[in-house]
C-alpha atoms as a PDB file:
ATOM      1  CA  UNK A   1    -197.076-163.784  73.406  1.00  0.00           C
ATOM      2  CA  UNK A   2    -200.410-162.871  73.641  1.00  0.00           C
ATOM      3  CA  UNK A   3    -202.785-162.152  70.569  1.00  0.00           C
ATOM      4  CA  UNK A   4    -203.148-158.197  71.513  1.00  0.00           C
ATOM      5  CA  UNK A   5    -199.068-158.197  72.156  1.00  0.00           C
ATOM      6  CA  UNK A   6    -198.658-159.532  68.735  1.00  0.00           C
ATOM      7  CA  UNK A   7    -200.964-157.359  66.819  1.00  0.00           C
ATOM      8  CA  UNK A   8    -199.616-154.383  68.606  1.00  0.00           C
ATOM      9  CA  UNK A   9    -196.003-155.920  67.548  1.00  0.00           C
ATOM     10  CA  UNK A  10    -197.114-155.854  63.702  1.00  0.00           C
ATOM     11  CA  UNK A  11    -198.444-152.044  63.892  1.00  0.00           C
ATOM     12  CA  UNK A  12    -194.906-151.425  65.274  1.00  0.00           C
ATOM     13  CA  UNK A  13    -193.454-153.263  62.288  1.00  0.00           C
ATOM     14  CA  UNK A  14    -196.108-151.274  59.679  1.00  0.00           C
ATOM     15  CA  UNK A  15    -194.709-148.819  56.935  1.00  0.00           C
ATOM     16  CA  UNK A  16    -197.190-146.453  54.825  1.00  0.00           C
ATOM     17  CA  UNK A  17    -195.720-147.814  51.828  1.00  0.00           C
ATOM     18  CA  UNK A  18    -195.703-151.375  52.350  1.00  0.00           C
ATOM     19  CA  UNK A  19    -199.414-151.029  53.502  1.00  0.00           C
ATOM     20  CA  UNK A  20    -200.799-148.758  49.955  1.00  0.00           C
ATOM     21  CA  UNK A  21    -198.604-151.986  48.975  1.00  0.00           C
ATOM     22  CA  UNK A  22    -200.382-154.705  50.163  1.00  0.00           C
ATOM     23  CA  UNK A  23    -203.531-152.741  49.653  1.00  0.00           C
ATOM     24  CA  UNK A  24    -203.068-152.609  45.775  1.00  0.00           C
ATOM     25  CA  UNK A  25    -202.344-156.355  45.658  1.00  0.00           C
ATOM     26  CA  UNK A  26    -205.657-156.965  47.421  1.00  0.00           C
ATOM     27  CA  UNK A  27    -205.482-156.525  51.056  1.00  0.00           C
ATOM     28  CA  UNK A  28    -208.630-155.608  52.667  1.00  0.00           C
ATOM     29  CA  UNK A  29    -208.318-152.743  55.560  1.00  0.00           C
ATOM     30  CA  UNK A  30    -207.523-153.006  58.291  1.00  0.00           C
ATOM     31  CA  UNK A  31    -203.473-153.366  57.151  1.00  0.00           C
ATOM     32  CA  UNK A  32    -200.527-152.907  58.874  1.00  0.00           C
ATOM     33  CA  UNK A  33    -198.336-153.072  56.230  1.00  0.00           C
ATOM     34  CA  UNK A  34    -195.656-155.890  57.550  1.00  0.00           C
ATOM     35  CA  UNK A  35    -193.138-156.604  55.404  1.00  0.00           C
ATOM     36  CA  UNK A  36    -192.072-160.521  54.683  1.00  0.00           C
ATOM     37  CA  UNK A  37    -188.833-159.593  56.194  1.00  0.00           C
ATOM     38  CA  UNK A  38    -190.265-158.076  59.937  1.00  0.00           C
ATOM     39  CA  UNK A  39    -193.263-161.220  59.527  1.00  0.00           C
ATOM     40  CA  UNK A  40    -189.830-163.373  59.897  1.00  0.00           C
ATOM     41  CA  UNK A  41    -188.668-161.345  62.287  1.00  0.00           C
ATOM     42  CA  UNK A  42    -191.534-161.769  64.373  1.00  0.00           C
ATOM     43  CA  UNK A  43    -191.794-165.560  63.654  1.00  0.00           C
ATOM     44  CA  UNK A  44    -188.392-165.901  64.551  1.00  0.00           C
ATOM     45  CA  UNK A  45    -188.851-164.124  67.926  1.00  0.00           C
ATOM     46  CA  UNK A  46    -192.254-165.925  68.568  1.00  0.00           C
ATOM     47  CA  UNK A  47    -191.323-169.531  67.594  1.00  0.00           C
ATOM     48  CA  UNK A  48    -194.106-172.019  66.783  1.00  0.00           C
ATOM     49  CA  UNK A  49    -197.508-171.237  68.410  1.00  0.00           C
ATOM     50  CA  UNK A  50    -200.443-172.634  66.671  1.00  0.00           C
ATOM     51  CA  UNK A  51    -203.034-171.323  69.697  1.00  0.00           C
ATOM     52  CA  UNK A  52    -201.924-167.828  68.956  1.00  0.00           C
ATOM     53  CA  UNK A  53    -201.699-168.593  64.990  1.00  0.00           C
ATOM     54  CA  UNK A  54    -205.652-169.608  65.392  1.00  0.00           C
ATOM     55  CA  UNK A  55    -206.325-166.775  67.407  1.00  0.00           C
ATOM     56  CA  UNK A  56    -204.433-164.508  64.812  1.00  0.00           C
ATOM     57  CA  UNK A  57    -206.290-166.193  61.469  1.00  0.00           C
ATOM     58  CA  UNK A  58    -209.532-165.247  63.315  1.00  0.00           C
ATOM     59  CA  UNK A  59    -208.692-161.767  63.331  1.00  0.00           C
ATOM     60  CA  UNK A  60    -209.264-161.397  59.674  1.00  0.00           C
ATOM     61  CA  UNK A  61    -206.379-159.076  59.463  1.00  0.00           C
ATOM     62  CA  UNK A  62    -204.087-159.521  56.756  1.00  0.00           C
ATOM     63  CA  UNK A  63    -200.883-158.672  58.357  1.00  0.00           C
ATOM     64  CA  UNK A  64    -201.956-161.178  61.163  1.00  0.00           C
ATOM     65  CA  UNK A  65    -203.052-164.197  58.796  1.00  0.00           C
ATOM     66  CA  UNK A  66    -199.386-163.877  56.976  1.00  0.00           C
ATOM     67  CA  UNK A  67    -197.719-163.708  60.417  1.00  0.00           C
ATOM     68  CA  UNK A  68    -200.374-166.745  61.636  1.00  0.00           C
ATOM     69  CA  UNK A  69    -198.870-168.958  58.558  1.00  0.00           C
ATOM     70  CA  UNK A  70    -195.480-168.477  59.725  1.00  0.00           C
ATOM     71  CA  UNK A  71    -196.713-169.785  63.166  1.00  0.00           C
ATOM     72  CA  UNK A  72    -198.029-173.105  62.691  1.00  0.00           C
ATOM     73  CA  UNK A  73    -195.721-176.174  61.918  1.00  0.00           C
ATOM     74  CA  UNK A  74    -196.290-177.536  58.703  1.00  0.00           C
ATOM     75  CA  UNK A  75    -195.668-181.465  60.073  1.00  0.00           C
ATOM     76  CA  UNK A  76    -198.035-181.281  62.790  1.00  0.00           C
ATOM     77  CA  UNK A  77    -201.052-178.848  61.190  1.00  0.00           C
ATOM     78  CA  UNK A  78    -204.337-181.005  60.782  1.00  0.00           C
ATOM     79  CA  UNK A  79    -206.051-181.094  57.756  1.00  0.00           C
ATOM     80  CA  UNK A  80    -209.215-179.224  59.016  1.00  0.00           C
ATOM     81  CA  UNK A  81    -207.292-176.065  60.048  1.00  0.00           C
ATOM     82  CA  UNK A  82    -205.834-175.956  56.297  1.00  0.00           C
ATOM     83  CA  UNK A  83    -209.408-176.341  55.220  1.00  0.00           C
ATOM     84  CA  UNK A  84    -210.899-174.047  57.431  1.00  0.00           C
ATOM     85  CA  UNK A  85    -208.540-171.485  56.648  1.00  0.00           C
ATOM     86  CA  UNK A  86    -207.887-171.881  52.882  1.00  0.00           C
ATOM     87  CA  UNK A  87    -212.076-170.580  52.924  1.00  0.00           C
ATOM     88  CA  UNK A  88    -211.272-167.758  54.687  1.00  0.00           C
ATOM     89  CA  UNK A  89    -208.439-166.476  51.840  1.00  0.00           C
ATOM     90  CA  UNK A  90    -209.697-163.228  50.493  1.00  0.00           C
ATOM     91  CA  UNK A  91    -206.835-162.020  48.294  1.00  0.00           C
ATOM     92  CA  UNK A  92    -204.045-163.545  45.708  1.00  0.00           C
ATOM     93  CA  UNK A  93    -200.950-162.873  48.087  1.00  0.00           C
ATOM     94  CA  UNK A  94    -202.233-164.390  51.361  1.00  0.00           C
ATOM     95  CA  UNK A  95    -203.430-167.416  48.861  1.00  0.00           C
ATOM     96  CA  UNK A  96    -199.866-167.675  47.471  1.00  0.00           C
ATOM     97  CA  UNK A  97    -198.261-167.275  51.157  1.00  0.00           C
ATOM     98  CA  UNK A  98    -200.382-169.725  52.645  1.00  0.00           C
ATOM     99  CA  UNK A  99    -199.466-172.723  50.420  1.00  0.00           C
ATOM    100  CA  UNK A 100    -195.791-172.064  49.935  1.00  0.00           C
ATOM    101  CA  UNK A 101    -195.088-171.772  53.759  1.00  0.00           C
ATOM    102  CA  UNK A 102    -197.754-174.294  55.473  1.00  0.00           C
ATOM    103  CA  UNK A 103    -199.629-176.123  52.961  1.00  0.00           C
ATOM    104  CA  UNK A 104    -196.809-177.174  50.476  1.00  0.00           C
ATOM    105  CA  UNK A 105    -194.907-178.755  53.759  1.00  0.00           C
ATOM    106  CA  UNK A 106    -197.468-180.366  55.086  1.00  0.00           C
ATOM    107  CA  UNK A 107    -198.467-183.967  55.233  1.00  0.00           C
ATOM    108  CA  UNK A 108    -201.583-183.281  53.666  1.00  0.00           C
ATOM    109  CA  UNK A 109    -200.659-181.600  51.148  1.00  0.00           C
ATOM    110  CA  UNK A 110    -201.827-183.873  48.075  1.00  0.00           C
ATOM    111  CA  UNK A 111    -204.428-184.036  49.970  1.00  0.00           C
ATOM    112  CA  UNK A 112    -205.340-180.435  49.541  1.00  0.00           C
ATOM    113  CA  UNK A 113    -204.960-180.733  45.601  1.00  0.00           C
ATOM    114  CA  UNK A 114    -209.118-181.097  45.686  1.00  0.00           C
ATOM    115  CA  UNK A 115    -208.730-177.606  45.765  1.00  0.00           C
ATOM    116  CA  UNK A 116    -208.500-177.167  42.177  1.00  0.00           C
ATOM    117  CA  UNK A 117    -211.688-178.361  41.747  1.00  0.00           C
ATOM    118  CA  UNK A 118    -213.627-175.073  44.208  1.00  0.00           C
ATOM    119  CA  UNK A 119    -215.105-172.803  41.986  1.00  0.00           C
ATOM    120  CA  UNK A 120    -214.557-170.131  44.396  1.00  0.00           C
ATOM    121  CA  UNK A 121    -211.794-168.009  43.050  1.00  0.00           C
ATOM    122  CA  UNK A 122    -209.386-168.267  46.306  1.00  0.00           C
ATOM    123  CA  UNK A 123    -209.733-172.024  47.207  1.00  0.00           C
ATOM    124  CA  UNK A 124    -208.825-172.634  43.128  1.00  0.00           C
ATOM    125  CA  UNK A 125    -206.240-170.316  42.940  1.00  0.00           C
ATOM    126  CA  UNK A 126    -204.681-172.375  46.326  1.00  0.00           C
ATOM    127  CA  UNK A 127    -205.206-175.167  44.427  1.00  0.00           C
ATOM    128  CA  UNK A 128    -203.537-174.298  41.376  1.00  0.00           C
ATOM    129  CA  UNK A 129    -200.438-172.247  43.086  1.00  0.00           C
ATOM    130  CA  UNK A 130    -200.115-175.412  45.215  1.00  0.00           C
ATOM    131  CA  UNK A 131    -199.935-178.315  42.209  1.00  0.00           C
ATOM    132  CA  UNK A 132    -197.078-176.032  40.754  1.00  0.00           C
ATOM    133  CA  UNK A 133    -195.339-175.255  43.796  1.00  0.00           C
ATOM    134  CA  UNK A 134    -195.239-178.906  44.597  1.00  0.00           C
ATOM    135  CA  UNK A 135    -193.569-179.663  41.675  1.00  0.00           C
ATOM    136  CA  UNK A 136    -191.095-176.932  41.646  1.00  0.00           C
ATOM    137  CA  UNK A 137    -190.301-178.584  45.173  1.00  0.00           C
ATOM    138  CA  UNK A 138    -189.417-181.892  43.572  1.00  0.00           C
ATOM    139  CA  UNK A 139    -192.787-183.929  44.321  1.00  0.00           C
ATOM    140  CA  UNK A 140    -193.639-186.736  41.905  1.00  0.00           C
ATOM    141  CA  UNK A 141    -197.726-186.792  41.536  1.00  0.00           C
ATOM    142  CA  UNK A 142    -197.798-188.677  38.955  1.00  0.00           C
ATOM    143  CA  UNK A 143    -198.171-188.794  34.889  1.00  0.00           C
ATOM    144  CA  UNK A 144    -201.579-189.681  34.354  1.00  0.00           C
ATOM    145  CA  UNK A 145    -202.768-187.529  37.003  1.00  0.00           C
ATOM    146  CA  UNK A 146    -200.696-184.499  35.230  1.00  0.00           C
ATOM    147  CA  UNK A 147    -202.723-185.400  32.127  1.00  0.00           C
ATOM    148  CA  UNK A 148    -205.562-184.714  33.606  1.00  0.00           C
ATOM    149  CA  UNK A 149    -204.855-181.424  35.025  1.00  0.00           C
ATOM    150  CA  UNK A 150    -202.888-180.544  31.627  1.00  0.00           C
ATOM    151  CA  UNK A 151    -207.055-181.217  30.072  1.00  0.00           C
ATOM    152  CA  UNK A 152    -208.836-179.165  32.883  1.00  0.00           C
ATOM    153  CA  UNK A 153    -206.772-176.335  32.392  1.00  0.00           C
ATOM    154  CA  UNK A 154    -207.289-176.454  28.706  1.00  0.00           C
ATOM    155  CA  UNK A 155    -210.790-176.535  28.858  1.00  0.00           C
ATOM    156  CA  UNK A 156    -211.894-174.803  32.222  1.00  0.00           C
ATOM    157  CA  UNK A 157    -209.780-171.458  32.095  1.00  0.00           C
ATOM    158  CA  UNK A 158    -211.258-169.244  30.094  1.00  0.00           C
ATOM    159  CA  UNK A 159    -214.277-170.178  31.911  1.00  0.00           C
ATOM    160  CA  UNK A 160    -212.669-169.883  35.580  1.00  0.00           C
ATOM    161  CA  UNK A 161    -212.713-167.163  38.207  1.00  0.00           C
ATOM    162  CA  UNK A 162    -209.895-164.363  37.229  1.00  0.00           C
ATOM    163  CA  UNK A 163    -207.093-165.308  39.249  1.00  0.00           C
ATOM    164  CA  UNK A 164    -207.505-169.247  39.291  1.00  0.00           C
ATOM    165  CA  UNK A 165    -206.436-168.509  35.688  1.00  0.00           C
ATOM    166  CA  UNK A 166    -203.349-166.985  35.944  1.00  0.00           C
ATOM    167  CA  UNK A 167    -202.380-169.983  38.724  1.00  0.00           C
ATOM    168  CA  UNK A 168    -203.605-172.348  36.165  1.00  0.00           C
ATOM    169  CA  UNK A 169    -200.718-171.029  33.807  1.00  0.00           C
ATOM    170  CA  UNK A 170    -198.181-171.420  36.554  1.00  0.00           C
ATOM    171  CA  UNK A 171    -199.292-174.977  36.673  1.00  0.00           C
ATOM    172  CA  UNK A 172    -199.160-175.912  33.287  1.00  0.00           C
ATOM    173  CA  UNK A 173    -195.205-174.465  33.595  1.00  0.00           C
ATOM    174  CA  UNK A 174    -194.520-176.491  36.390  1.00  0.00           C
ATOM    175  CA  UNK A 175    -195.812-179.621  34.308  1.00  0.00           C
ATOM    176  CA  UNK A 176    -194.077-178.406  31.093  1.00  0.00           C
ATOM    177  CA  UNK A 177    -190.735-178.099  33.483  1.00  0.00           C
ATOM    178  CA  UNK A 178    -191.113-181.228  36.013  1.00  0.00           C
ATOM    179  CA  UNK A 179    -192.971-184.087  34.016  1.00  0.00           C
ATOM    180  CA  UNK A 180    -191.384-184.319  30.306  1.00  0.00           C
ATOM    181  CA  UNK A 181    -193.200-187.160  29.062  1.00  0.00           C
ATOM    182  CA  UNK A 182    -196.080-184.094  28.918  1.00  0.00           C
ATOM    183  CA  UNK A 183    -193.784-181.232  27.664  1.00  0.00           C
ATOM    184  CA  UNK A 184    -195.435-181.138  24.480  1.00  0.00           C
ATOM    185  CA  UNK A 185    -199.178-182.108  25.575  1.00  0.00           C
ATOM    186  CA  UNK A 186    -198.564-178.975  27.868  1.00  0.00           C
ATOM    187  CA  UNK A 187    -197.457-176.735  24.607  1.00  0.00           C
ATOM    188  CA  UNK A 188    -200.192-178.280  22.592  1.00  0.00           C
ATOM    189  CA  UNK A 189    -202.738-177.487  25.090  1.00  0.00           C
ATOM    190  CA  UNK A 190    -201.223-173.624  25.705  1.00  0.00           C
ATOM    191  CA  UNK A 191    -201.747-172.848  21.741  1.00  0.00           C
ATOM    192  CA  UNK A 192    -205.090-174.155  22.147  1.00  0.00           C
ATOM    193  CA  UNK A 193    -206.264-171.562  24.895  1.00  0.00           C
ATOM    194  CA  UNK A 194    -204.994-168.713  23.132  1.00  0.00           C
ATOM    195  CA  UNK A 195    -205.445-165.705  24.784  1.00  0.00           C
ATOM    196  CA  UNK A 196    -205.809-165.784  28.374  1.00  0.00           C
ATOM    197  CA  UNK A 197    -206.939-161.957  30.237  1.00  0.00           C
ATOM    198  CA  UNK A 198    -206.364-161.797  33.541  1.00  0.00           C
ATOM    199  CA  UNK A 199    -207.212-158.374  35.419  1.00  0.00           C
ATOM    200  CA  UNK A 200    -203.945-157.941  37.562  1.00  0.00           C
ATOM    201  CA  UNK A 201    -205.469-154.359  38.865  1.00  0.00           C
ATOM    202  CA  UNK A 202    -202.610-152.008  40.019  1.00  0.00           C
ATOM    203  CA  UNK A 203    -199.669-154.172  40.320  1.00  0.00           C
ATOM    204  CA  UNK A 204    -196.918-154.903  37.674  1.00  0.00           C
ATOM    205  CA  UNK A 205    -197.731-158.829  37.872  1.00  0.00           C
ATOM    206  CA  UNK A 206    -197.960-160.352  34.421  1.00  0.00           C
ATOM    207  CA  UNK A 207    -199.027-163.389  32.857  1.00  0.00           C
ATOM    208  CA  UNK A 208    -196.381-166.231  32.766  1.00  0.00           C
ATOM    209  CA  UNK A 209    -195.384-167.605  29.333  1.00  0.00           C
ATOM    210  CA  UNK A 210    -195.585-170.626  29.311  1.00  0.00           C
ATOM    211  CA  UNK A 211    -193.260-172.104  26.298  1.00  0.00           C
ATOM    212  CA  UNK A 212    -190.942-169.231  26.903  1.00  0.00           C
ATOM    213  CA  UNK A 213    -190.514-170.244  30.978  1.00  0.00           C
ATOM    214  CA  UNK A 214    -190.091-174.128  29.886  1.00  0.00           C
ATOM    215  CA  UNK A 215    -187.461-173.209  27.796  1.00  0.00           C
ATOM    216  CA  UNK A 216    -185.531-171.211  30.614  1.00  0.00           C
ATOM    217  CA  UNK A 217    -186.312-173.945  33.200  1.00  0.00           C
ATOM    218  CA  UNK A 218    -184.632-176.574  29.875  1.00  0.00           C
ATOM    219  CA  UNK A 219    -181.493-173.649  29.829  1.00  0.00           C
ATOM    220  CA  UNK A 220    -181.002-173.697  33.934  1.00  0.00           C
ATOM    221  CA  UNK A 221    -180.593-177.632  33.797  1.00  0.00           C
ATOM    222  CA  UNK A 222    -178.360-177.937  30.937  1.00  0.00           C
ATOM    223  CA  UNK A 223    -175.934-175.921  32.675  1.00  0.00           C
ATOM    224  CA  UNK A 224    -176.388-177.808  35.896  1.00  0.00           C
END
């Protein structure tokens, strides 16, 4: 499939709703509005395709860069294209998207943990979303290394770009949850940030909490 065949495909796939959708969670027009479900579609009708995923990402278009994600395999995607593209990020959703599909899967993966440390507010919130969804996934990364992030969450957020700090919270969850040894460091270090605003804009997201989330995560496994 060509790049103009597939970008014609995802107007076809468009809704009005899911576009004012996407829109209020931070796409930038031009948007389809492509459901995850018809992105799958597509992927599944397209198969791997990396060339066209590149050609895609360049687009800029939203619809296109979640559809491009889908199209690269995680085992064989080089570290530069995960770089180049994390830059080009431009709203909370595609950030989110991109590391839970490609970059969690990848091989270089830990590798792309030194995003955490980008004080631009994309590349940190990839970061951020990526240390948590790692651990959700089962990787080990480490106790000492958790300590660390567990101390430059406590004392970068309330000085970090808006939506690095909610990821930040979803991190210090994921440590609360996945590494005990740190369960209470985590809940120490969550009463000593306090307050934490985030503006979400129009969308019903919220704030995790962070004690109240370890103790459902503690509930699921007892049951187990």
């Amino acid at each position: 499939m060509t790049r103009e065949e597939a970008l014609l495909a995802l107007e076809a796939s468009g809704t009005e709703e899911q576009r004012r959708a996407l829109q209020r969670h931070g796409a930038k027009p031009p948007v389809f509005g492509v459901s995850s479900m018809n992105l799958r579609k597509l992927r599944a009708h397209i198969g791997l395709d990396r060339g066209l995923a590149e050609a895609l990402w360049e687009t800029g278009i939203a619809d296109a860069r979640h559809l491009a994600v889908f199209l690269v395999d995680p085992k064989t995607a080089p570290v530069k294209l995960l770089d180049r593209w994390v830059t080009g990020i431009d709203y909370y959703f595609l950030a989110d998207h991109f590391v839970r599909d490609l970059v969690s899967k990848s091989p270089w993966a830990d590798n792309c943990l030194k995003w955490t440390r980008s004080h631009k507010e994309w590349i940190g919130r990839a970061g951020y979303m990526l240390l948590a969804t790692l651990l959700d996934n089962g990787e080990r990364l480490g106790e000492d290394r958790m300590r660390g992030f567990v101390r430059d969450i406590e004392y970068e957020i309330h000085a970090s770009k808006n939506r690095v700090r909610d990821a930040m919270l979803h991190a210090m969850v994921a440590i609360g949850c996945h590494v005990p040894a740190l369960r209470m460091e985590v809940l120490r270090a969550w009463r000593n940030i306090g307050t934490v605003e985030v503006n979400f804009g129009e969308t019903k997201c919220r704030l995790p909490d962070v004690p109240a989330e370890i103790q459902a995560h503690l509930r699921r496994i007892s049951t187990e």
